[in-house]
PDB file of N, CA and C in Angstrom:
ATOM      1  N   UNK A   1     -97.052  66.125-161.855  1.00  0.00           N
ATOM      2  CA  UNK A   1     -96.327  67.095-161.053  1.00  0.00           C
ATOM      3  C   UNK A   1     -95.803  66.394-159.804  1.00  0.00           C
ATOM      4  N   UNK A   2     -94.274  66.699-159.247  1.00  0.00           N
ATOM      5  CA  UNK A   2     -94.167  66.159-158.320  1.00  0.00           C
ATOM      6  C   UNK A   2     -93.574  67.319-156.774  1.00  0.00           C
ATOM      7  N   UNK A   3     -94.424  68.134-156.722  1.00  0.00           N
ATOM      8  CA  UNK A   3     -93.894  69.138-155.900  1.00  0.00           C
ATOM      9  C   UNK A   3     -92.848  70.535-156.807  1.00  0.00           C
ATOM     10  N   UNK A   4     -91.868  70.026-157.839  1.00  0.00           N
ATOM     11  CA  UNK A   4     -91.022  70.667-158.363  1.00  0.00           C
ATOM     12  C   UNK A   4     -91.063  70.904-159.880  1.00  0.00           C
ATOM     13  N   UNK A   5     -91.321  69.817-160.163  1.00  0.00           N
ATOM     14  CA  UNK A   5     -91.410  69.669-161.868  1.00  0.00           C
ATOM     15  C   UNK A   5     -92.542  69.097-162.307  1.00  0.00           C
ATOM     16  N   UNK A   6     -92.972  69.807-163.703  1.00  0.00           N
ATOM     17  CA  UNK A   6     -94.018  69.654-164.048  1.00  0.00           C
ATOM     18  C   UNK A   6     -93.837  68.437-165.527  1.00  0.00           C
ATOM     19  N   UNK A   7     -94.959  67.485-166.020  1.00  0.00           N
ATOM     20  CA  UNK A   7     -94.461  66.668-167.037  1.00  0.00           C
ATOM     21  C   UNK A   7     -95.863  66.540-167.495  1.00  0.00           C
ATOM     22  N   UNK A   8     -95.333  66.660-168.886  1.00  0.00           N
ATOM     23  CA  UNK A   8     -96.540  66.396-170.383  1.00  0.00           C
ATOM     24  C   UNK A   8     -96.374  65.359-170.932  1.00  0.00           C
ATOM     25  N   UNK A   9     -97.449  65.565-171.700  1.00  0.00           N
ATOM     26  CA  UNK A   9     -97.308  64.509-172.898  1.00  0.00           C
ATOM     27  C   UNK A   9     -97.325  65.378-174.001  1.00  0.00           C
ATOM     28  N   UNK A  10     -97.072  65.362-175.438  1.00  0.00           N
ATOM     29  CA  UNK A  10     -97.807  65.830-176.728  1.00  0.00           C
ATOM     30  C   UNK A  10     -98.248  65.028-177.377  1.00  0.00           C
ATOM     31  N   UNK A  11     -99.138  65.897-178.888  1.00  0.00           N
ATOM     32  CA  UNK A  11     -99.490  65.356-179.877  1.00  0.00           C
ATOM     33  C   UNK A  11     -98.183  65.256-180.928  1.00  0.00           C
ATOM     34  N   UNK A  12     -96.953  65.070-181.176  1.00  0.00           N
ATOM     35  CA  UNK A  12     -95.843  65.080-181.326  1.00  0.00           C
ATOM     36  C   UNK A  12     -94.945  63.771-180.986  1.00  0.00           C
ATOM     37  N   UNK A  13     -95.839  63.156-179.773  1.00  0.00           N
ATOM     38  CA  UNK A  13     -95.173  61.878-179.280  1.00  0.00           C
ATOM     39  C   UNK A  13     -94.097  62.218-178.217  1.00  0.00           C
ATOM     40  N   UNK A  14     -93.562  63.245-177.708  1.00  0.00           N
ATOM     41  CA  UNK A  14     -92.775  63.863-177.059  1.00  0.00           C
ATOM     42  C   UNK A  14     -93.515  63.846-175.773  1.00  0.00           C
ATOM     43  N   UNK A  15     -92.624  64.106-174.653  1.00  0.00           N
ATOM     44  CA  UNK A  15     -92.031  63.973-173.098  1.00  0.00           C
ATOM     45  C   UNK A  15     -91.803  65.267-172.723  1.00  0.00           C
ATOM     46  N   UNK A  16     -92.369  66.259-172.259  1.00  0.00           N
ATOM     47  CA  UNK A  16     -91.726  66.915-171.515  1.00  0.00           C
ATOM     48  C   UNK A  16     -91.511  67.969-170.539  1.00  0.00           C
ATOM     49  N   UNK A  17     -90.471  67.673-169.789  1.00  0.00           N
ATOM     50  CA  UNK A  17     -90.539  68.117-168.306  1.00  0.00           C
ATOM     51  C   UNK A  17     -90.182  69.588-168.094  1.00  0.00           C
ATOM     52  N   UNK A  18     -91.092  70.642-167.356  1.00  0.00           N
ATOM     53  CA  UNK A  18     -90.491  71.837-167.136  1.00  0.00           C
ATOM     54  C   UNK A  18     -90.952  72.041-165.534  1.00  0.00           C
ATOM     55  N   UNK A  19     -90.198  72.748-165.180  1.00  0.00           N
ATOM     56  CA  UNK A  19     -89.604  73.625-163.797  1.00  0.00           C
ATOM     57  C   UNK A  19     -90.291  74.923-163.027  1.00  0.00           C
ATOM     58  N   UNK A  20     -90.087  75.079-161.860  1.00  0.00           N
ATOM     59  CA  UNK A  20     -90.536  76.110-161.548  1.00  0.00           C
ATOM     60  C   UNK A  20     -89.824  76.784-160.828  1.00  0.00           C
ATOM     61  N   UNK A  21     -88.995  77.965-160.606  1.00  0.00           N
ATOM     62  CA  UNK A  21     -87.721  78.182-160.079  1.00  0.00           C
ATOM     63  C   UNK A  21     -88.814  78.713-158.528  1.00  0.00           C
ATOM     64  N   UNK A  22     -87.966  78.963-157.230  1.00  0.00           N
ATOM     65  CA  UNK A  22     -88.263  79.291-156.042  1.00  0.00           C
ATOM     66  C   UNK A  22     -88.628  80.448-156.559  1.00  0.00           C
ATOM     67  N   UNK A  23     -88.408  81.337-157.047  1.00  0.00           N
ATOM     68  CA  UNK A  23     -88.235  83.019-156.887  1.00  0.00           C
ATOM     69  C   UNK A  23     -89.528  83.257-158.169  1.00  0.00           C
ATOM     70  N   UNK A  24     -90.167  82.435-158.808  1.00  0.00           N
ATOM     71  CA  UNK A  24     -91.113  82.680-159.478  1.00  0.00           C
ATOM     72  C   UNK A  24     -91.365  82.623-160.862  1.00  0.00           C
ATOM     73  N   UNK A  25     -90.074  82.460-161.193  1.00  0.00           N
ATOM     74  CA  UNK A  25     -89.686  82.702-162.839  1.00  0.00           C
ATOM     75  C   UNK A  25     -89.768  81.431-163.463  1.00  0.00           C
ATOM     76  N   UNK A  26     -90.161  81.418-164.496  1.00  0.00           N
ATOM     77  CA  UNK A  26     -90.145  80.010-165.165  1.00  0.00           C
ATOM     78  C   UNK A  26     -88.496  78.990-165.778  1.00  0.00           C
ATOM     79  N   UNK A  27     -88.092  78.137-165.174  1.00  0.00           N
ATOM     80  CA  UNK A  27     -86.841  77.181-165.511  1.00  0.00           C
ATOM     81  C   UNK A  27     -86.942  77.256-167.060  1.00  0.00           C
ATOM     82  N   UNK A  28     -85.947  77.146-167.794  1.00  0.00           N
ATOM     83  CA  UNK A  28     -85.846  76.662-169.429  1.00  0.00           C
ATOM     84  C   UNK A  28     -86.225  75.071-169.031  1.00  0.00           C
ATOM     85  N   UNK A  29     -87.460  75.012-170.794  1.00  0.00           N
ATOM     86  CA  UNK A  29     -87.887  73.551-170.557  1.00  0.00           C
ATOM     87  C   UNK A  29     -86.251  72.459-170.627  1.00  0.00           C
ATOM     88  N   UNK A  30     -86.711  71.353-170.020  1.00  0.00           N
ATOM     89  CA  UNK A  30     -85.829  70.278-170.828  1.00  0.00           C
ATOM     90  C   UNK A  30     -86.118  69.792-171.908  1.00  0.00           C
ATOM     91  N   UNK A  31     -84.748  68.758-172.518  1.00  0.00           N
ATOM     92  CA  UNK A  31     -84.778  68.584-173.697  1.00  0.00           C
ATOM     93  C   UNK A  31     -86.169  67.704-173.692  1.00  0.00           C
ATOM     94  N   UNK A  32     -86.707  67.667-174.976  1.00  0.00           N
ATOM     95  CA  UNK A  32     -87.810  66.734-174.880  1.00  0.00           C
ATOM     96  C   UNK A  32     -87.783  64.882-175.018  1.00  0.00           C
ATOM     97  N   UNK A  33     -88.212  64.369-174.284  1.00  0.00           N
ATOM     98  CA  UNK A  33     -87.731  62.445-174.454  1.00  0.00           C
ATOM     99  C   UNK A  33     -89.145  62.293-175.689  1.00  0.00           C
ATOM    100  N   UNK A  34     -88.161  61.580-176.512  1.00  0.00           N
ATOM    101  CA  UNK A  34     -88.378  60.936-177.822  1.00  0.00           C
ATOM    102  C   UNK A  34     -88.656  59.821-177.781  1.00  0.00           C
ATOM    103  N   UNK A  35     -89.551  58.928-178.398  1.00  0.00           N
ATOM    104  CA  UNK A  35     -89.427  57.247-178.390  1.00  0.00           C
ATOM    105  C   UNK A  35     -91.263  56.676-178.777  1.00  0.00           C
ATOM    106  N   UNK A  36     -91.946  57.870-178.267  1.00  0.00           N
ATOM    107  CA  UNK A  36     -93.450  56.984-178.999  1.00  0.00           C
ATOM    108  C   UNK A  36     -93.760  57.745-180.628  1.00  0.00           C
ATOM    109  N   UNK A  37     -94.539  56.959-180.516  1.00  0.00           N
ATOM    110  CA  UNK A  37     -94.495  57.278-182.709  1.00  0.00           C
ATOM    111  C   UNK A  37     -96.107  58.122-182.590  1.00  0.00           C
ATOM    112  N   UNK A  38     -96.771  57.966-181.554  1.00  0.00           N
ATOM    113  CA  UNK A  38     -97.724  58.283-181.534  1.00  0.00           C
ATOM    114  C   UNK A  38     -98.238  59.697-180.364  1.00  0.00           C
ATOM    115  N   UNK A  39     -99.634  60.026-179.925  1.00  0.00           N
ATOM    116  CA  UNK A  39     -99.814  61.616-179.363  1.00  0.00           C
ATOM    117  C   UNK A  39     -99.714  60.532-177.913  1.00  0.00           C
ATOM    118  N   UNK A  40     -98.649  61.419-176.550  1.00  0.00           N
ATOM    119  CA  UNK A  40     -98.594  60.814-175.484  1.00  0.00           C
ATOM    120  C   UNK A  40     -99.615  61.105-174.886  1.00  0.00           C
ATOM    121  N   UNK A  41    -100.626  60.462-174.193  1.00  0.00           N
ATOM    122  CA  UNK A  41    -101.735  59.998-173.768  1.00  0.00           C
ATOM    123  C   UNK A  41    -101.918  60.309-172.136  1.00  0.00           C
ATOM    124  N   UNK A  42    -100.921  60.298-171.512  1.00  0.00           N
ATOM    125  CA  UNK A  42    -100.768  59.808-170.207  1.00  0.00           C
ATOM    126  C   UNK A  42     -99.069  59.924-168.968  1.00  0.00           C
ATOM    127  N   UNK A  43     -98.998  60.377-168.678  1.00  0.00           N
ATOM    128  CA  UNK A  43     -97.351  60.406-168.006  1.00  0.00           C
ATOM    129  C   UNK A  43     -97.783  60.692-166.617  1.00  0.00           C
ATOM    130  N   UNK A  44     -96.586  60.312-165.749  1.00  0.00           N
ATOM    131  CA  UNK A  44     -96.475  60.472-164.299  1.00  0.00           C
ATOM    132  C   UNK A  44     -95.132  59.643-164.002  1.00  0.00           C
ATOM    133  N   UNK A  45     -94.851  61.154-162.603  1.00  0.00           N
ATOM    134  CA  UNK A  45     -94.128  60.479-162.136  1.00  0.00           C
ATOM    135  C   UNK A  45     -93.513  59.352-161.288  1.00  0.00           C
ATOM    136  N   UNK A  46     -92.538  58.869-161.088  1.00  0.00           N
ATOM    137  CA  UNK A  46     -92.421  57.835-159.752  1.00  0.00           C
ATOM    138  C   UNK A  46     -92.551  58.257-158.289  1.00  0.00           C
ATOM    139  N   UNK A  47     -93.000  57.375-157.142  1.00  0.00           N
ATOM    140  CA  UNK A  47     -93.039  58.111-156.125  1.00  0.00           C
ATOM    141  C   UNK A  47     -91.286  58.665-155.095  1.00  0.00           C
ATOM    142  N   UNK A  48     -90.889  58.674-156.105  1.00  0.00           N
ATOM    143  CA  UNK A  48     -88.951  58.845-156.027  1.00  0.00           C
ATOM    144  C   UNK A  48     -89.216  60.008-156.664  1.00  0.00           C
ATOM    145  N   UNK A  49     -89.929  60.442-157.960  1.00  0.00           N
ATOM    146  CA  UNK A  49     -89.071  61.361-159.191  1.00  0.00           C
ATOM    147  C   UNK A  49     -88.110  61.302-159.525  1.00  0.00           C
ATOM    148  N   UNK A  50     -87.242  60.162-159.445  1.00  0.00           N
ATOM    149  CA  UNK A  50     -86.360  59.578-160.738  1.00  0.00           C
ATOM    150  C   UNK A  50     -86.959  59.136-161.912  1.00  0.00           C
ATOM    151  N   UNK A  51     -88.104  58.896-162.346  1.00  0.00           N
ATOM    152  CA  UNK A  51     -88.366  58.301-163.460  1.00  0.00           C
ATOM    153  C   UNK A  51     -89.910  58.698-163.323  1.00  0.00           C
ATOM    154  N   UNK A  52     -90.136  58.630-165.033  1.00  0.00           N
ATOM    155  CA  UNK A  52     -91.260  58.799-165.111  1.00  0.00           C
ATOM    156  C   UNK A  52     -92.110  58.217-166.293  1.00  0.00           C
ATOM    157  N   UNK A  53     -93.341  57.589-166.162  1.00  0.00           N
ATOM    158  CA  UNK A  53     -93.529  56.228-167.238  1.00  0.00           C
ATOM    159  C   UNK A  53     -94.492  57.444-167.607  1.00  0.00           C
ATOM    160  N   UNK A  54     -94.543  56.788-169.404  1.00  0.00           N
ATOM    161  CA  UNK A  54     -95.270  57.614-170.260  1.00  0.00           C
ATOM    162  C   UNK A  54     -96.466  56.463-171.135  1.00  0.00           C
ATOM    163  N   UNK A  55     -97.686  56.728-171.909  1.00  0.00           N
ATOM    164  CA  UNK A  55     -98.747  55.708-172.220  1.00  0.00           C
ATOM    165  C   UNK A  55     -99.053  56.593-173.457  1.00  0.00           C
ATOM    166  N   UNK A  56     -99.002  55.711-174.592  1.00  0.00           N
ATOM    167  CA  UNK A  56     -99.350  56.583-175.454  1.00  0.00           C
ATOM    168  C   UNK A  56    -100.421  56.043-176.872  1.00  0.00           C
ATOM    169  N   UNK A  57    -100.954  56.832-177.551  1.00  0.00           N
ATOM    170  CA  UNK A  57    -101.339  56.221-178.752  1.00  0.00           C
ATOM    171  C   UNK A  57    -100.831  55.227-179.820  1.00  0.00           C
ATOM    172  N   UNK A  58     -99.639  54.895-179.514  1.00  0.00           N
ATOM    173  CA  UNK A  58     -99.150  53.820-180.340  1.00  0.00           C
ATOM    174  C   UNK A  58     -98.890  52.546-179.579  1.00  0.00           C
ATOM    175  N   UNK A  59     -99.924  52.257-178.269  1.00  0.00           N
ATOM    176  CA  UNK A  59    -100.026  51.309-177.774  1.00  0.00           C
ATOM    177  C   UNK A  59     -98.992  51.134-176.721  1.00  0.00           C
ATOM    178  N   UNK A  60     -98.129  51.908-176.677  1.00  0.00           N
ATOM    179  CA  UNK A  60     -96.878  51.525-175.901  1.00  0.00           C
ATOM    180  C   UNK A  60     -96.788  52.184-174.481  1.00  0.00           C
ATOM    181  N   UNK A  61     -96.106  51.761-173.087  1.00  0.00           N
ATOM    182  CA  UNK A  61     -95.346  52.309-172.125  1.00  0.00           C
ATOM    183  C   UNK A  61     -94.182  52.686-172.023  1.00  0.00           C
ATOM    184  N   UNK A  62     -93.699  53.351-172.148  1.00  0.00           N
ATOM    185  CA  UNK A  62     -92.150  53.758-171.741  1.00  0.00           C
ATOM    186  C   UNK A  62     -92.070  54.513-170.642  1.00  0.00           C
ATOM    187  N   UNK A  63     -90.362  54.265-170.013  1.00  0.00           N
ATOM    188  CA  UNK A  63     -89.922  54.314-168.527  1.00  0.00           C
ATOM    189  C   UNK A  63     -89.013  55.352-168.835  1.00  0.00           C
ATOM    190  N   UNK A  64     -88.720  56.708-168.517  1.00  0.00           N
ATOM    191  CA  UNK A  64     -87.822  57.231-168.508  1.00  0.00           C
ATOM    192  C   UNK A  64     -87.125  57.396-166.963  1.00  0.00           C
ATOM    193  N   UNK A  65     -85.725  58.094-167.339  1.00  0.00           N
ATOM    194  CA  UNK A  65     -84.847  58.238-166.462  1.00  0.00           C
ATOM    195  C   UNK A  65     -84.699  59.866-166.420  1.00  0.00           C
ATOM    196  N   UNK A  66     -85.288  60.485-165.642  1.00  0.00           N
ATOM    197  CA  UNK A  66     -85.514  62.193-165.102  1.00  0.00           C
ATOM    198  C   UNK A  66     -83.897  62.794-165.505  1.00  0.00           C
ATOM    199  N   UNK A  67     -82.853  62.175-164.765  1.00  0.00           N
ATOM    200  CA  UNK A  67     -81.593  62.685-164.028  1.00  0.00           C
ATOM    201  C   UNK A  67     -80.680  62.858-165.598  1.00  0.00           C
ATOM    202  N   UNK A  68     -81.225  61.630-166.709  1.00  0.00           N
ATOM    203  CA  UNK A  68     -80.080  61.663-167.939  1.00  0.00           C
ATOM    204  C   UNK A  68     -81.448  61.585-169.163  1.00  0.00           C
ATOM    205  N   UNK A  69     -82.364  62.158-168.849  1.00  0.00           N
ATOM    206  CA  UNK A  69     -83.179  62.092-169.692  1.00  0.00           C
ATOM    207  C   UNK A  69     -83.183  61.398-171.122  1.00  0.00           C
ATOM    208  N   UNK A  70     -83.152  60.247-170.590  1.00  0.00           N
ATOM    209  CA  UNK A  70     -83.332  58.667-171.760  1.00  0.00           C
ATOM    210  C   UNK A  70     -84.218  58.158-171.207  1.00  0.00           C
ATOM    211  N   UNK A  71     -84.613  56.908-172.577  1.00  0.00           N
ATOM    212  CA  UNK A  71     -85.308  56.192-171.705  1.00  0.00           C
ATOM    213  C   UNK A  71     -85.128  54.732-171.267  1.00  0.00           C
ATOM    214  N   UNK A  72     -85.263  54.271-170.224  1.00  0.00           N
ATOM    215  CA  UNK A  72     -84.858  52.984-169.368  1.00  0.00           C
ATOM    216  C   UNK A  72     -85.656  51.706-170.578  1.00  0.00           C
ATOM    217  N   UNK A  73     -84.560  50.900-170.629  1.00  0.00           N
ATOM    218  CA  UNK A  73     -85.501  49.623-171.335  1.00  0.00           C
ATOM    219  C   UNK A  73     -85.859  49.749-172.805  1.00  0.00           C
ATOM    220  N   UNK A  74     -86.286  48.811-173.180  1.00  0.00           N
ATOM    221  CA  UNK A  74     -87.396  48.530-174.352  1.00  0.00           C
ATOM    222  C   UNK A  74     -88.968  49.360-173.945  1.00  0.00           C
ATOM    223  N   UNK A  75     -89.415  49.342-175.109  1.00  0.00           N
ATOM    224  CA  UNK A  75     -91.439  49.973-174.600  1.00  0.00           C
ATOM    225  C   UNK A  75     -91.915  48.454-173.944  1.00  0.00           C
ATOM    226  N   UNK A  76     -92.775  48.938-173.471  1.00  0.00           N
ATOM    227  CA  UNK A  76     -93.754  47.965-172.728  1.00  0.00           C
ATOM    228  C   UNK A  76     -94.824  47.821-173.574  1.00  0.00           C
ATOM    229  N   UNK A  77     -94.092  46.624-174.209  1.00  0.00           N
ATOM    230  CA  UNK A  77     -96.047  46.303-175.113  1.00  0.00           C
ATOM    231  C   UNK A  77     -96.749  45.535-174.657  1.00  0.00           C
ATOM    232  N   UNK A  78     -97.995  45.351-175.376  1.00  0.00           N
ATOM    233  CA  UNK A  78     -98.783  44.561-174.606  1.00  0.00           C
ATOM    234  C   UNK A  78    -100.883  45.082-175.021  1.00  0.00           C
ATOM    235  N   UNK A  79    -100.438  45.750-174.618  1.00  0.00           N
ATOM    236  CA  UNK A  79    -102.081  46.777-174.503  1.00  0.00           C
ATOM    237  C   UNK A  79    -102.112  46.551-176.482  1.00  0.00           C
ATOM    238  N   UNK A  80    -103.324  46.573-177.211  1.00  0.00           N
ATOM    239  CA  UNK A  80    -103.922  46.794-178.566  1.00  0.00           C
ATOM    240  C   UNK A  80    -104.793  47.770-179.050  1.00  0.00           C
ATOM    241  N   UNK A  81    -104.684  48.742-178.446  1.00  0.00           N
ATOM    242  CA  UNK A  81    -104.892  49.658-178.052  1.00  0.00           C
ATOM    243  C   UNK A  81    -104.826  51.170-177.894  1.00  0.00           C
ATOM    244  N   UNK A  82    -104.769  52.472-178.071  1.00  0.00           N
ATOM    245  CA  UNK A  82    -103.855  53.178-177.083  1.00  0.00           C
ATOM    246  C   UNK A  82    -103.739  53.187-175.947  1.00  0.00           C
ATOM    247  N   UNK A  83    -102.928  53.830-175.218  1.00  0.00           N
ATOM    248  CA  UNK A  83    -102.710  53.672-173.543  1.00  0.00           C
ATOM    249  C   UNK A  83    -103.504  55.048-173.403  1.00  0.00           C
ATOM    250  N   UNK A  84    -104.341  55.064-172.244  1.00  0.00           N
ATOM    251  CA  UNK A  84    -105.442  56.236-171.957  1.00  0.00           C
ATOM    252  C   UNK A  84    -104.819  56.908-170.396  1.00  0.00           C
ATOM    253  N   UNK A  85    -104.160  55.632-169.228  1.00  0.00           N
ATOM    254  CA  UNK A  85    -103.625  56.079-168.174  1.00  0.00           C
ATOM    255  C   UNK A  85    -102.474  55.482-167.421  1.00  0.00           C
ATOM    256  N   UNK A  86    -101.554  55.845-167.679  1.00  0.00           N
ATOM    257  CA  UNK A  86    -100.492  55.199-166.690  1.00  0.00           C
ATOM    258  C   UNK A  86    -100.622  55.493-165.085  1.00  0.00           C
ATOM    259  N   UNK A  87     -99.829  54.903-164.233  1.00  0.00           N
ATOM    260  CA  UNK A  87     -99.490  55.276-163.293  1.00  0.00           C
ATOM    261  C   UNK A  87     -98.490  54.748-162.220  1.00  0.00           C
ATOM    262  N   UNK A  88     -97.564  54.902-161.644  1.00  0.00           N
ATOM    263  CA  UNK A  88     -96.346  54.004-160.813  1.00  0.00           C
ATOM    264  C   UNK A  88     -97.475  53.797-159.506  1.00  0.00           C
ATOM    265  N   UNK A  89     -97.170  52.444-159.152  1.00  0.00           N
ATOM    266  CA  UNK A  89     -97.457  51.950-157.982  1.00  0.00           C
ATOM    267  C   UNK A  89     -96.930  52.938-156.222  1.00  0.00           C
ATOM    268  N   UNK A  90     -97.115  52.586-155.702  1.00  0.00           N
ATOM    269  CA  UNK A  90     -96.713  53.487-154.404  1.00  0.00           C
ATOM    270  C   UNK A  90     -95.519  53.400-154.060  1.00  0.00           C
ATOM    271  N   UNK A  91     -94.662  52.122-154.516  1.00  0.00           N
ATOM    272  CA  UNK A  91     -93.750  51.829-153.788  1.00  0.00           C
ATOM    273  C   UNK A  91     -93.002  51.450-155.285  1.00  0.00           C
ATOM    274  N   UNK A  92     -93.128  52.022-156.339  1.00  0.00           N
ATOM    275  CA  UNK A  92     -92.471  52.399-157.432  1.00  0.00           C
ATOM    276  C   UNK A  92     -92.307  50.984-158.046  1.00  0.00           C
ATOM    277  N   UNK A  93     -92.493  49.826-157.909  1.00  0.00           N
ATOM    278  CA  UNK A  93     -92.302  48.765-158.708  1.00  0.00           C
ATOM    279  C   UNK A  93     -92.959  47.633-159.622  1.00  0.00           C
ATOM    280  N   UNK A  94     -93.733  48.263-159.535  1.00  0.00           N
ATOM    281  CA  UNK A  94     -95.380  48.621-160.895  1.00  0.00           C
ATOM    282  C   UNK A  94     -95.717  49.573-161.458  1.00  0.00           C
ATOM    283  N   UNK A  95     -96.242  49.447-162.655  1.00  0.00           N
ATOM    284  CA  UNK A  95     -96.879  50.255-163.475  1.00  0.00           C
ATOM    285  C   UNK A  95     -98.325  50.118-163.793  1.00  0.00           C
ATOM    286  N   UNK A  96     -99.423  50.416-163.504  1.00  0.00           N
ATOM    287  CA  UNK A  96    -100.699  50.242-163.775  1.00  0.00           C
ATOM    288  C   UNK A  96    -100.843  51.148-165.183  1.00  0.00           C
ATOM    289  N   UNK A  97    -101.692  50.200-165.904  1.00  0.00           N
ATOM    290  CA  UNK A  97    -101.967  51.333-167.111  1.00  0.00           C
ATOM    291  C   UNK A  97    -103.542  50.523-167.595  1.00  0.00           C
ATOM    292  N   UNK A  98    -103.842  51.833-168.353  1.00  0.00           N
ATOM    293  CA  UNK A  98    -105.139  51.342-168.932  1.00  0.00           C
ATOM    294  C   UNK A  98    -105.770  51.547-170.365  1.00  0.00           C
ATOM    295  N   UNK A  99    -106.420  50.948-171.225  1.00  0.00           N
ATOM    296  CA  UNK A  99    -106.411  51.387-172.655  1.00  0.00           C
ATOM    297  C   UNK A  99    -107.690  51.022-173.456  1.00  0.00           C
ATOM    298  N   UNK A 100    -107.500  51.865-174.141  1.00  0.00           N
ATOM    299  CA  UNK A 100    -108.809  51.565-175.058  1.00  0.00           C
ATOM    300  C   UNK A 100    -109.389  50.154-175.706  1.00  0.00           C
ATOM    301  N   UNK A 101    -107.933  48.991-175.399  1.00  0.00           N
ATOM    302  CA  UNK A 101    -108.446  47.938-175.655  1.00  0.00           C
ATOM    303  C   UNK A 101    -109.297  47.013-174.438  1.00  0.00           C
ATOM    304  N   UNK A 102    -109.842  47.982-173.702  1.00  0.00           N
ATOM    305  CA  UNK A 102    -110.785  47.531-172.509  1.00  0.00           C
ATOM    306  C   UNK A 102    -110.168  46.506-171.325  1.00  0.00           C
ATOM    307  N   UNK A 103    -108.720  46.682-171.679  1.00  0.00           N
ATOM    308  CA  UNK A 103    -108.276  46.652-170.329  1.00  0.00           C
ATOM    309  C   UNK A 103    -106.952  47.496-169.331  1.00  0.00           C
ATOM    310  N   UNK A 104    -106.819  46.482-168.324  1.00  0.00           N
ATOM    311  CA  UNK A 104    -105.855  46.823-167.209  1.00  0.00           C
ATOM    312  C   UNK A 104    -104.584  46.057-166.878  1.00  0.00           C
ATOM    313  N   UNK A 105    -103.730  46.696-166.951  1.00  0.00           N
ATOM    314  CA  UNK A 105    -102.071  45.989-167.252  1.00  0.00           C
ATOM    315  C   UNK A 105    -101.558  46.351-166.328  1.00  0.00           C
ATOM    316  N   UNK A 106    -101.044  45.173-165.333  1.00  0.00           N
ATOM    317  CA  UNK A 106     -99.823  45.822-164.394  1.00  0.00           C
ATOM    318  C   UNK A 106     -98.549  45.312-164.784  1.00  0.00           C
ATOM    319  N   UNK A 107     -97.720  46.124-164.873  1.00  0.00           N
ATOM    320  CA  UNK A 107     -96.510  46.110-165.066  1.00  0.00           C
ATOM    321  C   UNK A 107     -94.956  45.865-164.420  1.00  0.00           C
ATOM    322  N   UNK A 108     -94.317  45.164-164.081  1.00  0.00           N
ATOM    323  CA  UNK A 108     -93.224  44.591-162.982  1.00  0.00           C
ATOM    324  C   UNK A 108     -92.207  45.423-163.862  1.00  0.00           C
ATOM    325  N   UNK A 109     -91.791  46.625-162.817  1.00  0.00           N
ATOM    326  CA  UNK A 109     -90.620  47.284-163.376  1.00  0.00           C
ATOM    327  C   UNK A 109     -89.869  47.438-162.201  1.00  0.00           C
ATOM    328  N   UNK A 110     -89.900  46.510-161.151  1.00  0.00           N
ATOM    329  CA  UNK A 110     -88.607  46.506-160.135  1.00  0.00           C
ATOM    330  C   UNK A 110     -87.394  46.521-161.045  1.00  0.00           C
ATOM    331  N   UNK A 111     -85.933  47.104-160.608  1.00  0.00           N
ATOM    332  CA  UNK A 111     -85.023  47.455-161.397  1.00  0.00           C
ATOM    333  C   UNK A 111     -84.759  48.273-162.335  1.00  0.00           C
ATOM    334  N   UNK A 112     -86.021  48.590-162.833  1.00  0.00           N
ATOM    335  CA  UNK A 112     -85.871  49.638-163.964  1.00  0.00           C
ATOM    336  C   UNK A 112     -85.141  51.240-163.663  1.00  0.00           C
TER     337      UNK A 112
END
């Protein structure tokens, strides 16, 4: 959650972000971001909320883009594993994640 919008993961492998209007009523979800093969594990946003990295059971990270809802890049492999926790660094140009293959991955996504 980042003050405004709220973001999941599923068992589906799906992304996705819903809203909370001022006046109380619930926003229509967005479309859902596509790209892990496996149940998403883990998501958060950047400390911007332009983007938001996702960790999932098929071992992978992915970077989405909030504003055109795609996703930025190739997956981030690496982990053997599933991914159990992502998270963006403070100053948005890391990715910490963590996984069942008993470890801890930081990730250099300046530019992304």
């Amino acid at each position: 959650m980042d003050g405004k919008r709220i973001v999941s993961g599923s068992s589906d492998g799906t992304v996705r972000i819903q809203c909370e209007s001022k006046c109380g009523k619930r926003c229509p979800d967005w479309h859902p971001l596509k790209g892990h093969t496996d149940w998403v594990k883990s998501v958060g946003f950047s400390p911007d909320g332009k983007r938001i990295v996702s960790g999932s059971a098929d071992k992978t990270l992915r970077v989405w883009d909030v504003e055109r809802g795609v996703q930025i890049g190739g997956p981030l492999e690496g982990h053997t594993a599933r991914v159990m926790s992502v998270e963006f660094s403070s100053d948005g140009k890391r990715i910490v994640s963590g996984s069942d293959d008993k470890t801890v991955r930081v990730w250099d996504v300046h530019g992304y």
